[in-house]
Protein backbone atom coordinates (compact mmCIF):
# COMPACT_ATOMS: atom_id res chain seq x y z
CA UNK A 1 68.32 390.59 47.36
CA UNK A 2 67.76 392.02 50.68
CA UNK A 3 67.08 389.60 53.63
CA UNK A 4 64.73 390.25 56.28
CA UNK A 5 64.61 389.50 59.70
CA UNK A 6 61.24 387.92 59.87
CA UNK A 7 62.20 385.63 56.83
CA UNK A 8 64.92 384.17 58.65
CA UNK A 9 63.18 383.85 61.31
CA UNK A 10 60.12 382.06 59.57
CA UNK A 11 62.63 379.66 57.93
CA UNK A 12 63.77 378.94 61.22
CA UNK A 13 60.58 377.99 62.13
CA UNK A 14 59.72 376.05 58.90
CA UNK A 15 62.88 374.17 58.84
CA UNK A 16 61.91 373.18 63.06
CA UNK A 17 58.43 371.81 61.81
CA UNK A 18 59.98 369.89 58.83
CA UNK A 19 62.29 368.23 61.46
CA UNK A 20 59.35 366.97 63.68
CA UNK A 21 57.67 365.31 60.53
CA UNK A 22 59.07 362.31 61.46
CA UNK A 23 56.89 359.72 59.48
CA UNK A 24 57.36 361.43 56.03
CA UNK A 25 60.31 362.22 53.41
CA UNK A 26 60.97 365.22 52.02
CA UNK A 27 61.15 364.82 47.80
CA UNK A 28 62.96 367.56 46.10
CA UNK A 29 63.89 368.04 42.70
CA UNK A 30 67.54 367.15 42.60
CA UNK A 31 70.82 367.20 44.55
CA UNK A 32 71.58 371.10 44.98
CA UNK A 33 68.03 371.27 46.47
CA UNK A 34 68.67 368.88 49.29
CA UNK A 35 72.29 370.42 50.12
CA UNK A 36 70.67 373.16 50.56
CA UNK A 37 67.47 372.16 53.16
CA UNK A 38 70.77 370.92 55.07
CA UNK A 39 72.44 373.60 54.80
CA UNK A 40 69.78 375.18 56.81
CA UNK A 41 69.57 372.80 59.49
CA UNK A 42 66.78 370.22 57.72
CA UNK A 43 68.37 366.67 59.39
CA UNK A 44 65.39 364.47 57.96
CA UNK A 45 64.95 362.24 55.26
CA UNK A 46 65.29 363.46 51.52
CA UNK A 47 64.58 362.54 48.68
CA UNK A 48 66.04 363.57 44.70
CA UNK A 49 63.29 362.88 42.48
CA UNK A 50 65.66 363.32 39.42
CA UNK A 51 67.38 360.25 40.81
CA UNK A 52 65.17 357.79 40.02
CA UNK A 53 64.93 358.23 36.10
CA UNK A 54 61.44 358.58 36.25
CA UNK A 55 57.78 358.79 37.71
CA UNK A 56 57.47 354.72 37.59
CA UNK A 57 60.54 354.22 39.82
CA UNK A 58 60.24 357.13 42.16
CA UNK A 59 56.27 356.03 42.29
CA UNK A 60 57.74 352.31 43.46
CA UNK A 61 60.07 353.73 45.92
CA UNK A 62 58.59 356.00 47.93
CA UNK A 63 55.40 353.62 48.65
CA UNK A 64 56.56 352.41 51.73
CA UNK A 65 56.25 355.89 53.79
CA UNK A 66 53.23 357.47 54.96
CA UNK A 67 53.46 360.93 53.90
CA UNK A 68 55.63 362.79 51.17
CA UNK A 69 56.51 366.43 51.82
CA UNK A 70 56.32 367.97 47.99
CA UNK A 71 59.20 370.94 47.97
CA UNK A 72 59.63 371.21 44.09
CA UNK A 73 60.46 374.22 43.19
CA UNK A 74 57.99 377.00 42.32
CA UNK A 75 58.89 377.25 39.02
CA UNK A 76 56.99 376.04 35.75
CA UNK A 77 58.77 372.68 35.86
CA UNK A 78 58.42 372.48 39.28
CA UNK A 79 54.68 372.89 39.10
CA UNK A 80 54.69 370.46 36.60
CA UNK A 81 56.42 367.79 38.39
CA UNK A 82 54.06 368.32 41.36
CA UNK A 83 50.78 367.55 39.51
CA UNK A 84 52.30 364.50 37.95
CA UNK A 85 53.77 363.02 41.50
CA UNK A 86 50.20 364.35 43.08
CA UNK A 87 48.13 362.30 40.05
CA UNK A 88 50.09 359.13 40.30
CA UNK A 89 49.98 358.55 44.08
CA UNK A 90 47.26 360.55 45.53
CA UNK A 91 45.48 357.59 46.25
CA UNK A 92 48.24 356.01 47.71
CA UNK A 93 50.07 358.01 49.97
CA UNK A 94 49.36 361.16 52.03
CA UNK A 95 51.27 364.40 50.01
CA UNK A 96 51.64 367.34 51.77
CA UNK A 97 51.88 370.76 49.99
CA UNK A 98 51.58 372.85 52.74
CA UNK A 99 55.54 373.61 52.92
CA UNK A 100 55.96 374.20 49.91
CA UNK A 101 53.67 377.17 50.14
CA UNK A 102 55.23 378.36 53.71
CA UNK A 103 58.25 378.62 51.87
CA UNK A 104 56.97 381.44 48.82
CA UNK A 105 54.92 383.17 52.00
CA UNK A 106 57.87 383.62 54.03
CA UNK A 107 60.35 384.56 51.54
CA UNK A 108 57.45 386.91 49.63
CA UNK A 109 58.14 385.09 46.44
CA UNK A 110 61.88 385.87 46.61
CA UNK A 111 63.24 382.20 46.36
CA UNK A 112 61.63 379.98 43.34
CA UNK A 113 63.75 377.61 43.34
CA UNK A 114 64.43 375.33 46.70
CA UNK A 115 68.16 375.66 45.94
CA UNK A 116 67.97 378.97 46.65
CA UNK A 117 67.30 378.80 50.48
CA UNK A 118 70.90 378.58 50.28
CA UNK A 119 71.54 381.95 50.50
CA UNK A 120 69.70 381.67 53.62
CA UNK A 121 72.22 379.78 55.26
CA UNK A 122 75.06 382.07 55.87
CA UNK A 123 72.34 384.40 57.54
CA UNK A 124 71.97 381.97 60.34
């Protein structure tokens, strides 16, 4: 896979923005996804959705903040995931999608899975 310039660059950028979000948490999917969004500089709160054991108790948890930042991965499952989380607390809290997308524009579609911003990192 050949890295460009102006997608390091970009995640640069992204990964800057995400930092300033500072009344939100970032939910991934599970445990290799947040290594890697700190692997890349990301120093703001995250979230494993596959820690909780289920919509219900992730639902529950994450009521208390004022915006979630949605970075499942891009994948079927991942898609999936998203419209559940969105249906069960859209009216509840604020869910932003918006990085999520940055991410596929950036990377042209390159990196489906969050995980693999990893191989971002050693680019840095």
């Amino acid at each position: 896979m050949k890295i460009t310039e102006s997608e390091i660059e970009g995640l640069r950028n992204l990964i800057t923005l995400l930092n300033s979000k500072k009344e939100g948490i970032v939910v991934v999917e599970g445990k290799r996804d947040s290594v890697a969004l700190k692997k890349l500089g990301f120093s703001g709160k995250v979230c494993e959705f596959h820690s909780f054991k289920g919509l219900a108790k992730f639902a529950d948890s994450v009521d208390s903040y004022k915006q979630l930042i949605l970075l499942l991965d891009l994948d079927r499952k991942g898609r999936y995931l998203t419209s559940k989380i969105i249906s069960q607390l859209e009216h509840r809290v604020r869910i932003d999608l918006s990085f999520r997308r940055k991410i596929a524009m950036i990377t042209k579609g390159k990196v489906r899975h969050i995980e693999d911003l990893s191989r971002y990192e050693s680019l840095e």
